[in-house]
PDB file of N, CA and C in Angstrom:
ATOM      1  N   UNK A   1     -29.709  13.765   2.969  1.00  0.00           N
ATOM      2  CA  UNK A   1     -29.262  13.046   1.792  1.00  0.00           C
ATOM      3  C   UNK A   1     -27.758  13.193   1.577  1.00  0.00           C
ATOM      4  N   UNK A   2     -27.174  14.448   1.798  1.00  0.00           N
ATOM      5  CA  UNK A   2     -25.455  14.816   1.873  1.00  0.00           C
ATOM      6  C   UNK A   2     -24.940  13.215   2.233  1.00  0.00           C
ATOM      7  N   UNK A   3     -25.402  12.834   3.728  1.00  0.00           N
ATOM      8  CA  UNK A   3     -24.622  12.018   4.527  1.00  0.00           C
ATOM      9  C   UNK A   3     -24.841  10.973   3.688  1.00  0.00           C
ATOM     10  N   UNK A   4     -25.760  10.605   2.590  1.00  0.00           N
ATOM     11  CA  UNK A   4     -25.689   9.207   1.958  1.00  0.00           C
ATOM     12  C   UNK A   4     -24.593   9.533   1.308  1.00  0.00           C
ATOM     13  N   UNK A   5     -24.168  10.392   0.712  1.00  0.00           N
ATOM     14  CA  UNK A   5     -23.012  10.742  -0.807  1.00  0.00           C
ATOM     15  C   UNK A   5     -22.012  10.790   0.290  1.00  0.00           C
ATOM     16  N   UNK A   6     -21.852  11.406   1.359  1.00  0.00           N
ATOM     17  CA  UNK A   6     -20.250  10.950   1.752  1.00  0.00           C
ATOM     18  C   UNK A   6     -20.019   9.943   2.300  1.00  0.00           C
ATOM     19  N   UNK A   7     -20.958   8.841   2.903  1.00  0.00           N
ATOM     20  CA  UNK A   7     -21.003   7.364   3.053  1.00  0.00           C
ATOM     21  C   UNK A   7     -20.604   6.450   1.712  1.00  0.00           C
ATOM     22  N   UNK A   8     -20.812   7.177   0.947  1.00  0.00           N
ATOM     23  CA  UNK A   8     -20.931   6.333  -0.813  1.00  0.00           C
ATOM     24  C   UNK A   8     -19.319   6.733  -1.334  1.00  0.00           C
ATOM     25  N   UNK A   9     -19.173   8.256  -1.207  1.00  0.00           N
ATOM     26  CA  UNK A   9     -17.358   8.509  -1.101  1.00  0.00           C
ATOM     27  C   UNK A   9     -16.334   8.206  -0.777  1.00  0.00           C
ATOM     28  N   UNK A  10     -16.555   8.076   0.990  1.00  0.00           N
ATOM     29  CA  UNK A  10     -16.019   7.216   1.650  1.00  0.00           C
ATOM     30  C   UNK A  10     -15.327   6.150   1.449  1.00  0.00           C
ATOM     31  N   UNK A  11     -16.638   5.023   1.194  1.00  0.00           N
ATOM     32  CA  UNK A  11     -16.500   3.367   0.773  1.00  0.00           C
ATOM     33  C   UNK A  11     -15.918   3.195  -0.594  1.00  0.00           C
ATOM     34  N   UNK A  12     -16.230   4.160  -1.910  1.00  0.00           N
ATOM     35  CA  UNK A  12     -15.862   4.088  -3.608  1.00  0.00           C
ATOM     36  C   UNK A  12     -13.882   4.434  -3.077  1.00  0.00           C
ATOM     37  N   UNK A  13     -13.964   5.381  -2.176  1.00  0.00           N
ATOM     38  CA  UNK A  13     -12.199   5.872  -1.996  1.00  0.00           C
ATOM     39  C   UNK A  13     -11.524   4.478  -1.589  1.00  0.00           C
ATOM     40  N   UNK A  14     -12.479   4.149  -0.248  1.00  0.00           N
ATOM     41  CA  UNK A  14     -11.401   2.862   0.673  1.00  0.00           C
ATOM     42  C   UNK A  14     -11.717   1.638  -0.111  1.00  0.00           C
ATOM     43  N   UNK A  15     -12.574   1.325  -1.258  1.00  0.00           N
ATOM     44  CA  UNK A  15     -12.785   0.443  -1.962  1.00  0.00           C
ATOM     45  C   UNK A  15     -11.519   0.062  -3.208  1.00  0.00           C
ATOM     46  N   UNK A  16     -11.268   1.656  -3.448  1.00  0.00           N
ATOM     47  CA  UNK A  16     -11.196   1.133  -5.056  1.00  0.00           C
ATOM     48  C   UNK A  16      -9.583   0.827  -4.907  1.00  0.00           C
ATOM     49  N   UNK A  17      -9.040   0.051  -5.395  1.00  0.00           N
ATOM     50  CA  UNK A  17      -8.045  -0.512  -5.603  1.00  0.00           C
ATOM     51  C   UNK A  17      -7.148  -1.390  -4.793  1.00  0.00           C
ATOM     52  N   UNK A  18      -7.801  -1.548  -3.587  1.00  0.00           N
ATOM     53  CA  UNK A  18      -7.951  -2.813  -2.572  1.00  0.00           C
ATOM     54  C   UNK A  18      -8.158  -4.275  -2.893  1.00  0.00           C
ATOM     55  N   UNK A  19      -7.533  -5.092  -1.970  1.00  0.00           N
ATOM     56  CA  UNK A  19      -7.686  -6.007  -2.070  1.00  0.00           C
ATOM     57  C   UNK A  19      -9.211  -7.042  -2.591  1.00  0.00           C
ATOM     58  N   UNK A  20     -10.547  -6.716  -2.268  1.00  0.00           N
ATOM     59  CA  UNK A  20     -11.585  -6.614  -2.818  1.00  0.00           C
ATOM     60  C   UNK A  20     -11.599  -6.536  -4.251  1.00  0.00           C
ATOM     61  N   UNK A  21     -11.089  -5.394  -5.124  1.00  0.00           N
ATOM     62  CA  UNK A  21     -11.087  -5.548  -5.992  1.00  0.00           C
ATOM     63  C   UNK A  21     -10.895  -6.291  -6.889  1.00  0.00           C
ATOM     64  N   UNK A  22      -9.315  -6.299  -6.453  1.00  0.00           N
ATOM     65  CA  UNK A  22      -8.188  -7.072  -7.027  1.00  0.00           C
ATOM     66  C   UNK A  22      -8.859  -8.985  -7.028  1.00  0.00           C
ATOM     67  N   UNK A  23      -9.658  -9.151  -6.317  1.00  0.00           N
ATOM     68  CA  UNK A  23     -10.584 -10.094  -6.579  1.00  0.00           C
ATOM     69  C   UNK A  23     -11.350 -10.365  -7.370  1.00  0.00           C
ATOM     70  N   UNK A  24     -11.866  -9.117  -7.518  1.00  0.00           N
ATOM     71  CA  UNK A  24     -13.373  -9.565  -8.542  1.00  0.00           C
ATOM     72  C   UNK A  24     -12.679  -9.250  -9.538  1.00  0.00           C
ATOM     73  N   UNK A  25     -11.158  -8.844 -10.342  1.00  0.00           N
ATOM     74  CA  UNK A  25     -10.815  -8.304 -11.370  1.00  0.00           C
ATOM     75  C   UNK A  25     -10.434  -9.958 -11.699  1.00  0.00           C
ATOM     76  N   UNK A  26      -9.358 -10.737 -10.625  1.00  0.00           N
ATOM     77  CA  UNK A  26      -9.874 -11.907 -10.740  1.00  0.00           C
ATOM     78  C   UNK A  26     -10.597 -13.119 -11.487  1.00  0.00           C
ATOM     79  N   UNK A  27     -11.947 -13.015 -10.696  1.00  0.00           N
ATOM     80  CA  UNK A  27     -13.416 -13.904 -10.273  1.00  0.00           C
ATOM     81  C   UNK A  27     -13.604 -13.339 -12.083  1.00  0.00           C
ATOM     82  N   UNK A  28     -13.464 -12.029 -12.137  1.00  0.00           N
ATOM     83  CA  UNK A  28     -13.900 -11.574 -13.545  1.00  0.00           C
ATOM     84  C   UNK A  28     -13.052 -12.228 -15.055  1.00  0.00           C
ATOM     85  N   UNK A  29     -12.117 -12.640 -15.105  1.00  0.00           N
ATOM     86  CA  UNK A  29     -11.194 -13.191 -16.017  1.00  0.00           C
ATOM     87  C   UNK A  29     -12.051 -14.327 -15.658  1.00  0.00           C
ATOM     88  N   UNK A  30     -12.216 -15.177 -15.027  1.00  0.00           N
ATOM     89  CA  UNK A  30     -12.578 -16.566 -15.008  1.00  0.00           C
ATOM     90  C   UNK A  30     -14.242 -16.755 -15.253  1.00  0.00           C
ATOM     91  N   UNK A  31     -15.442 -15.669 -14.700  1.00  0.00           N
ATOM     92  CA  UNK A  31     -16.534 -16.777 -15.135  1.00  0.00           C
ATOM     93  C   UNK A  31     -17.212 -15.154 -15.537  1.00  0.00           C
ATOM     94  N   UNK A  32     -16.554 -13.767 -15.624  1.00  0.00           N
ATOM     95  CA  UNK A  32     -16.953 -13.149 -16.742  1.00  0.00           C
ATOM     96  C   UNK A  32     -17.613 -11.624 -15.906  1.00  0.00           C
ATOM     97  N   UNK A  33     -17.764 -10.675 -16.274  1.00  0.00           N
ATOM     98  CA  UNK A  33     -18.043  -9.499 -16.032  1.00  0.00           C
ATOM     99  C   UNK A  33     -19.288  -9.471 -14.583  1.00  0.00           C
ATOM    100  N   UNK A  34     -20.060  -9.781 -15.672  1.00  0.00           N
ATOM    101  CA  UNK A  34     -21.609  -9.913 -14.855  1.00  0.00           C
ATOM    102  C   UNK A  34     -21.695 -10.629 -13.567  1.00  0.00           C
ATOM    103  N   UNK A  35     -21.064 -11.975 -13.744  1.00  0.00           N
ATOM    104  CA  UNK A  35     -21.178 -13.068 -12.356  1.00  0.00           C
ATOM    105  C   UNK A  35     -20.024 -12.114 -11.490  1.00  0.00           C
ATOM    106  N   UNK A  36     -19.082 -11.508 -12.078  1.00  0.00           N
ATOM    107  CA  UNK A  36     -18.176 -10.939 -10.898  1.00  0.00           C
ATOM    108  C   UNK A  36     -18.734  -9.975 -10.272  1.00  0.00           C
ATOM    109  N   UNK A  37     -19.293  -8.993 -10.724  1.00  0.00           N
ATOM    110  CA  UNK A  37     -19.906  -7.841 -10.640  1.00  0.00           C
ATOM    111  C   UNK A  37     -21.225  -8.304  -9.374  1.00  0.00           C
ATOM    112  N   UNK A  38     -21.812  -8.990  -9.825  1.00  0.00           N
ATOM    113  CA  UNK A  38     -22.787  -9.542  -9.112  1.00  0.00           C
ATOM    114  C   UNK A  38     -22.623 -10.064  -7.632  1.00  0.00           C
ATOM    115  N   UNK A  39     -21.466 -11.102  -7.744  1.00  0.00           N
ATOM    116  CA  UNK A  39     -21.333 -11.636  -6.611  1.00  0.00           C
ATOM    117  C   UNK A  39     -20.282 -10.358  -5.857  1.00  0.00           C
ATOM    118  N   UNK A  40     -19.826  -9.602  -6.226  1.00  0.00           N
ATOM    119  CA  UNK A  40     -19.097  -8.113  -5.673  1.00  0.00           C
ATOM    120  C   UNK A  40     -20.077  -8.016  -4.956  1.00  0.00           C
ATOM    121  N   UNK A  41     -21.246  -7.677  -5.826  1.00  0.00           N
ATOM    122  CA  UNK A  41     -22.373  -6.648  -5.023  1.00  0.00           C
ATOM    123  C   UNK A  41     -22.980  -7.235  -3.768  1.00  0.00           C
ATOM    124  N   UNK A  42     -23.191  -8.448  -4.005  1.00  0.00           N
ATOM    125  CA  UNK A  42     -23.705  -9.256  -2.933  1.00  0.00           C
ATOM    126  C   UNK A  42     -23.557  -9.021  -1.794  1.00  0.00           C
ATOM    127  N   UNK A  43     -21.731  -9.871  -2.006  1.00  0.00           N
ATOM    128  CA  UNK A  43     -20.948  -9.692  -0.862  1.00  0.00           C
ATOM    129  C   UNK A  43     -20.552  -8.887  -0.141  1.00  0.00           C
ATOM    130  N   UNK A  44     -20.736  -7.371  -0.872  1.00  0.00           N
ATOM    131  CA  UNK A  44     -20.246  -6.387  -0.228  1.00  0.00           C
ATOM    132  C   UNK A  44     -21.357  -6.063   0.569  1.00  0.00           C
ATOM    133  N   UNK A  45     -22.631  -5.809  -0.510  1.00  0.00           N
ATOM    134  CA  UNK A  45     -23.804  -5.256   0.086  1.00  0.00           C
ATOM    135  C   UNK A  45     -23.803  -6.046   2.017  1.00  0.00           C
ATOM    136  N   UNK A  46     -23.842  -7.614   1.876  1.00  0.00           N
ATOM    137  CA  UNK A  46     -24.183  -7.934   2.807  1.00  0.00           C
ATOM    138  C   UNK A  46     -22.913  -7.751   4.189  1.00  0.00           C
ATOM    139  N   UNK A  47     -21.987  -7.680   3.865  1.00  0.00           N
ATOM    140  CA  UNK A  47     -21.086  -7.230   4.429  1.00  0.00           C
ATOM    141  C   UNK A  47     -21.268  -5.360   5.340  1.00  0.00           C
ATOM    142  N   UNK A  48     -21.576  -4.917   4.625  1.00  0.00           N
ATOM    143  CA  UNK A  48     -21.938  -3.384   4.971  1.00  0.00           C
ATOM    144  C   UNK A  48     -23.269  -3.533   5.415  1.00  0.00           C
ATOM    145  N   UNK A  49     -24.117  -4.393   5.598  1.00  0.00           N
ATOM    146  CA  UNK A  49     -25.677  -4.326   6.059  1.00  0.00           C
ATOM    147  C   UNK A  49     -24.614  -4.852   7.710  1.00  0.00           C
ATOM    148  N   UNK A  50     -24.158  -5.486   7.765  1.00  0.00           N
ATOM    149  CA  UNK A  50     -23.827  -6.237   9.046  1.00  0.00           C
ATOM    150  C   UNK A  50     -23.064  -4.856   9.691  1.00  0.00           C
ATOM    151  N   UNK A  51     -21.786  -3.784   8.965  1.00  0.00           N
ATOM    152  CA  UNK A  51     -21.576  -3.179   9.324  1.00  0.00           C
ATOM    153  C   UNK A  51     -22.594  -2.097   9.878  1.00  0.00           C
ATOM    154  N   UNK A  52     -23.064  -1.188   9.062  1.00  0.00           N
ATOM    155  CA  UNK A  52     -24.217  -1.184   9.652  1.00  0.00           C
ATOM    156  C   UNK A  52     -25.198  -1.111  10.643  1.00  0.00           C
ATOM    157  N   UNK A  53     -25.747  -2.590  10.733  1.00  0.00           N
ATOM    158  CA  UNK A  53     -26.427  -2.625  12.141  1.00  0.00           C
ATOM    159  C   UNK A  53     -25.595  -2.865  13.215  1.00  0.00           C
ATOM    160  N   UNK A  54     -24.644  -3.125  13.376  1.00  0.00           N
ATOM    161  CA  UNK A  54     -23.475  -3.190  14.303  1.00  0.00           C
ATOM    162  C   UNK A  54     -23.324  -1.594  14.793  1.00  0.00           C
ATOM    163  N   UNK A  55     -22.346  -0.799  13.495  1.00  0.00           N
ATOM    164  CA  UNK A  55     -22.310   0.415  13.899  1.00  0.00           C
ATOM    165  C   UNK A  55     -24.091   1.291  14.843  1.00  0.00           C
ATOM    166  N   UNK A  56     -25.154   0.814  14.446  1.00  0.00           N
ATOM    167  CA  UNK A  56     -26.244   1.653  14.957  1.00  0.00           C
ATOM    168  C   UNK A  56     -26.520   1.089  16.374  1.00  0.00           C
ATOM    169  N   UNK A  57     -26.259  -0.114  16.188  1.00  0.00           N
ATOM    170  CA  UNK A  57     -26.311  -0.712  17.698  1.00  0.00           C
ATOM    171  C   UNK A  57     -24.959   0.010  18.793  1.00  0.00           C
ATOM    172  N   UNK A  58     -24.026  -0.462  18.249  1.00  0.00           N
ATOM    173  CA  UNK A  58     -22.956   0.700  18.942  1.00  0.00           C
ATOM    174  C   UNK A  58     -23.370   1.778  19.167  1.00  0.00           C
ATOM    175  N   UNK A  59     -23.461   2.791  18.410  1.00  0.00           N
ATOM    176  CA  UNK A  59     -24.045   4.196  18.507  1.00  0.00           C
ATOM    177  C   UNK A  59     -25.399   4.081  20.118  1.00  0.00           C
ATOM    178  N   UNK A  60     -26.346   3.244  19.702  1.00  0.00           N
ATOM    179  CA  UNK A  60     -27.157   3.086  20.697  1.00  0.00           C
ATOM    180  C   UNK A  60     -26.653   3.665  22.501  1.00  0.00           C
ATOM    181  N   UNK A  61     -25.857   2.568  22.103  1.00  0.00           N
ATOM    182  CA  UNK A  61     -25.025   2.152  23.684  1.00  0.00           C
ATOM    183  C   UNK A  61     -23.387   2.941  23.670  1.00  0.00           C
ATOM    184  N   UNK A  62     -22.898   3.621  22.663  1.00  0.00           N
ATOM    185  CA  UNK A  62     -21.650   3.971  23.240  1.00  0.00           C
ATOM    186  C   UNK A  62     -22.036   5.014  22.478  1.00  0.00           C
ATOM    187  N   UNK A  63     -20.754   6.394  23.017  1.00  0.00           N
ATOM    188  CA  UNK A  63     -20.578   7.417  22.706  1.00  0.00           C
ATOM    189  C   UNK A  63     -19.903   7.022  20.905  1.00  0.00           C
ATOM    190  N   UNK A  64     -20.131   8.150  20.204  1.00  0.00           N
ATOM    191  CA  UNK A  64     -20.013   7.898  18.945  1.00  0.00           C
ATOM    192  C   UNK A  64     -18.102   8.320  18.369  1.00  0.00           C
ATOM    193  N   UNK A  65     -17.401   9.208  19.456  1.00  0.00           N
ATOM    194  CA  UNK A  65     -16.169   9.706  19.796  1.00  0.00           C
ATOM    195  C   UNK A  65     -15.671   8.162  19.755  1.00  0.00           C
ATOM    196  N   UNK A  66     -16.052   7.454  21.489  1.00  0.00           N
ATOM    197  CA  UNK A  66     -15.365   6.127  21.943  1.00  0.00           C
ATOM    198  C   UNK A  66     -15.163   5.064  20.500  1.00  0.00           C
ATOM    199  N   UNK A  67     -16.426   5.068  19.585  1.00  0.00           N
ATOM    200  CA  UNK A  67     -16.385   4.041  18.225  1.00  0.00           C
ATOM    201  C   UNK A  67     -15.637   4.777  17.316  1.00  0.00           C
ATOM    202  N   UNK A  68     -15.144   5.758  16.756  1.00  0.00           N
ATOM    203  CA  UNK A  68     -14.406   6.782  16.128  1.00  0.00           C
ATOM    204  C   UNK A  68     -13.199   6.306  16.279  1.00  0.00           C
ATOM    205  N   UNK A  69     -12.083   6.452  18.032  1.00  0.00           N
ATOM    206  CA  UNK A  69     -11.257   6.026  18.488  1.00  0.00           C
ATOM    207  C   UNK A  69     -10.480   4.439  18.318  1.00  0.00           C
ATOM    208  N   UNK A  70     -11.406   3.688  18.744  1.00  0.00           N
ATOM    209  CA  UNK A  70     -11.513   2.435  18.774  1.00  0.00           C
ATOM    210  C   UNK A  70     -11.053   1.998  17.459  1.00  0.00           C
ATOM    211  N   UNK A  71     -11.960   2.276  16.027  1.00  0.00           N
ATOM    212  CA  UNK A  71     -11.831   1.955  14.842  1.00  0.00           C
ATOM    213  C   UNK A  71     -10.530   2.471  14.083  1.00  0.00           C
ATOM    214  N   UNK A  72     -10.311   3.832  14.899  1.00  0.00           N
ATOM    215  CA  UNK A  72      -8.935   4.075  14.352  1.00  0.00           C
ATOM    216  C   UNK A  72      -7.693   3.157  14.773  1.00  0.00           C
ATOM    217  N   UNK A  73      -7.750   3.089  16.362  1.00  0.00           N
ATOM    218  CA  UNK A  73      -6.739   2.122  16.901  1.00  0.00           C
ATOM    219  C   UNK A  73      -6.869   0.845  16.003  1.00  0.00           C
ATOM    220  N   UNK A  74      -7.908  -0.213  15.327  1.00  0.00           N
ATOM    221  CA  UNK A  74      -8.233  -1.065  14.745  1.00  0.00           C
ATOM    222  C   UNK A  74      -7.425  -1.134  13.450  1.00  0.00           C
ATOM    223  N   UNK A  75      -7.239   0.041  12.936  1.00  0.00           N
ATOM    224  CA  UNK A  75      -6.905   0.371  11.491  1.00  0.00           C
ATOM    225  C   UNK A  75      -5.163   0.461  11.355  1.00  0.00           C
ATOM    226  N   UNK A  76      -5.030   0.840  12.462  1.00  0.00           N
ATOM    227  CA  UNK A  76      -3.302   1.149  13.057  1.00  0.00           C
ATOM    228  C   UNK A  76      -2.983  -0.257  13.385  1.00  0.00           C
ATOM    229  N   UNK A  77      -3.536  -1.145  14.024  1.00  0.00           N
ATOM    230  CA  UNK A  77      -2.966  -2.145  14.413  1.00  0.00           C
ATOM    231  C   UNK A  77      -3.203  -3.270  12.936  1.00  0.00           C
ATOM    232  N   UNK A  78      -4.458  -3.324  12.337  1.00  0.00           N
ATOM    233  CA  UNK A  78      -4.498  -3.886  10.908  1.00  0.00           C
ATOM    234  C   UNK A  78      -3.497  -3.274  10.057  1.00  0.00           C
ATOM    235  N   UNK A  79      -3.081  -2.515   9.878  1.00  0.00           N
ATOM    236  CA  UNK A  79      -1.812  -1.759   9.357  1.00  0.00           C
ATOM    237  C   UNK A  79      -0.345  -1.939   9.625  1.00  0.00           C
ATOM    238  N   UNK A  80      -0.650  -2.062  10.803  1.00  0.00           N
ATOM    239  CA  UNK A  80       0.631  -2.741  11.267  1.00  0.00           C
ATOM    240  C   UNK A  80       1.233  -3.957  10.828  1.00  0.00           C
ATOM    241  N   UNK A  81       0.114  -4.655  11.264  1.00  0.00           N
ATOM    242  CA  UNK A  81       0.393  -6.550  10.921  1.00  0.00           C
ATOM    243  C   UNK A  81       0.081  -6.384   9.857  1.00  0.00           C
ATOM    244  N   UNK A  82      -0.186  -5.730   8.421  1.00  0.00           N
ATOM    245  CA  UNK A  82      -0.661  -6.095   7.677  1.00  0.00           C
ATOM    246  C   UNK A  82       1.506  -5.424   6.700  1.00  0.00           C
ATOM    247  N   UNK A  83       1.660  -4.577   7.307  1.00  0.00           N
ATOM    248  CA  UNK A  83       2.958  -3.900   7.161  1.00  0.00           C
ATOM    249  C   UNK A  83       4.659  -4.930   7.085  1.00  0.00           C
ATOM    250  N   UNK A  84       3.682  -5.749   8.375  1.00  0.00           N
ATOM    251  CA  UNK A  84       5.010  -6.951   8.747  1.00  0.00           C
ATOM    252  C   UNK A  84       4.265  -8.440   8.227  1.00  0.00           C
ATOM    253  N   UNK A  85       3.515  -8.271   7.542  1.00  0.00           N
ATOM    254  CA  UNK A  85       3.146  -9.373   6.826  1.00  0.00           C
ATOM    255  C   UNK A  85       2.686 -10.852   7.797  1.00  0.00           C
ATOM    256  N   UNK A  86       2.052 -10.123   8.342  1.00  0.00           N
ATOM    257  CA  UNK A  86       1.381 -10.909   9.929  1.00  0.00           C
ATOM    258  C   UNK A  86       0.018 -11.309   9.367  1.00  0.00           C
ATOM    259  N   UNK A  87      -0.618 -10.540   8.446  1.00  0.00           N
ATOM    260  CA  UNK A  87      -2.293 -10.322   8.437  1.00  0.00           C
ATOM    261  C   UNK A  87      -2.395 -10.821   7.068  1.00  0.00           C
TER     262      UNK A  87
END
């Protein structure tokens, strides 16, 4: 059960004050708390179900180090272009 609460830590840290948000704070001025909140949840939920089965399928077939690596290089290079206003 630990690993659910630092999966839930994790995502509330890299969530909160991101671009995501800054959306539904948004979506929320215009059609109101609840519909923002809602369609948040949706989207995210279904978003992280895809992550998810992706990540378990990976895991399957690759070392869990090699997806570790990979995602970091991912994050450096989204960082990058996102730095020089590329992304």
């Amino acid at each position: 059960m630990k690993e659910v609460l630092y999966v839930f830590v994790a995502i509330f840290l890299a969530e909160l004050g991101d671009k995501t948000q800054l959306a539904t704070i948004a979506f929320a001025s215009k059609y109101g708390w609840a519909k923002a909140f809602l369609g948040a949840i949706l989207g995210l939920a279904l978003v992280n179900l895809i992550g998810a089965f992706l990540g378990d399928k990976l895991g399957d077939t690759l070392p869990a180090e090699l997806v570790h690596k990979v995602a970091g290089i991912l994050f450096i290079i989204f960082g990058v272009l996102m730095l020089f206003g590329k992304l």
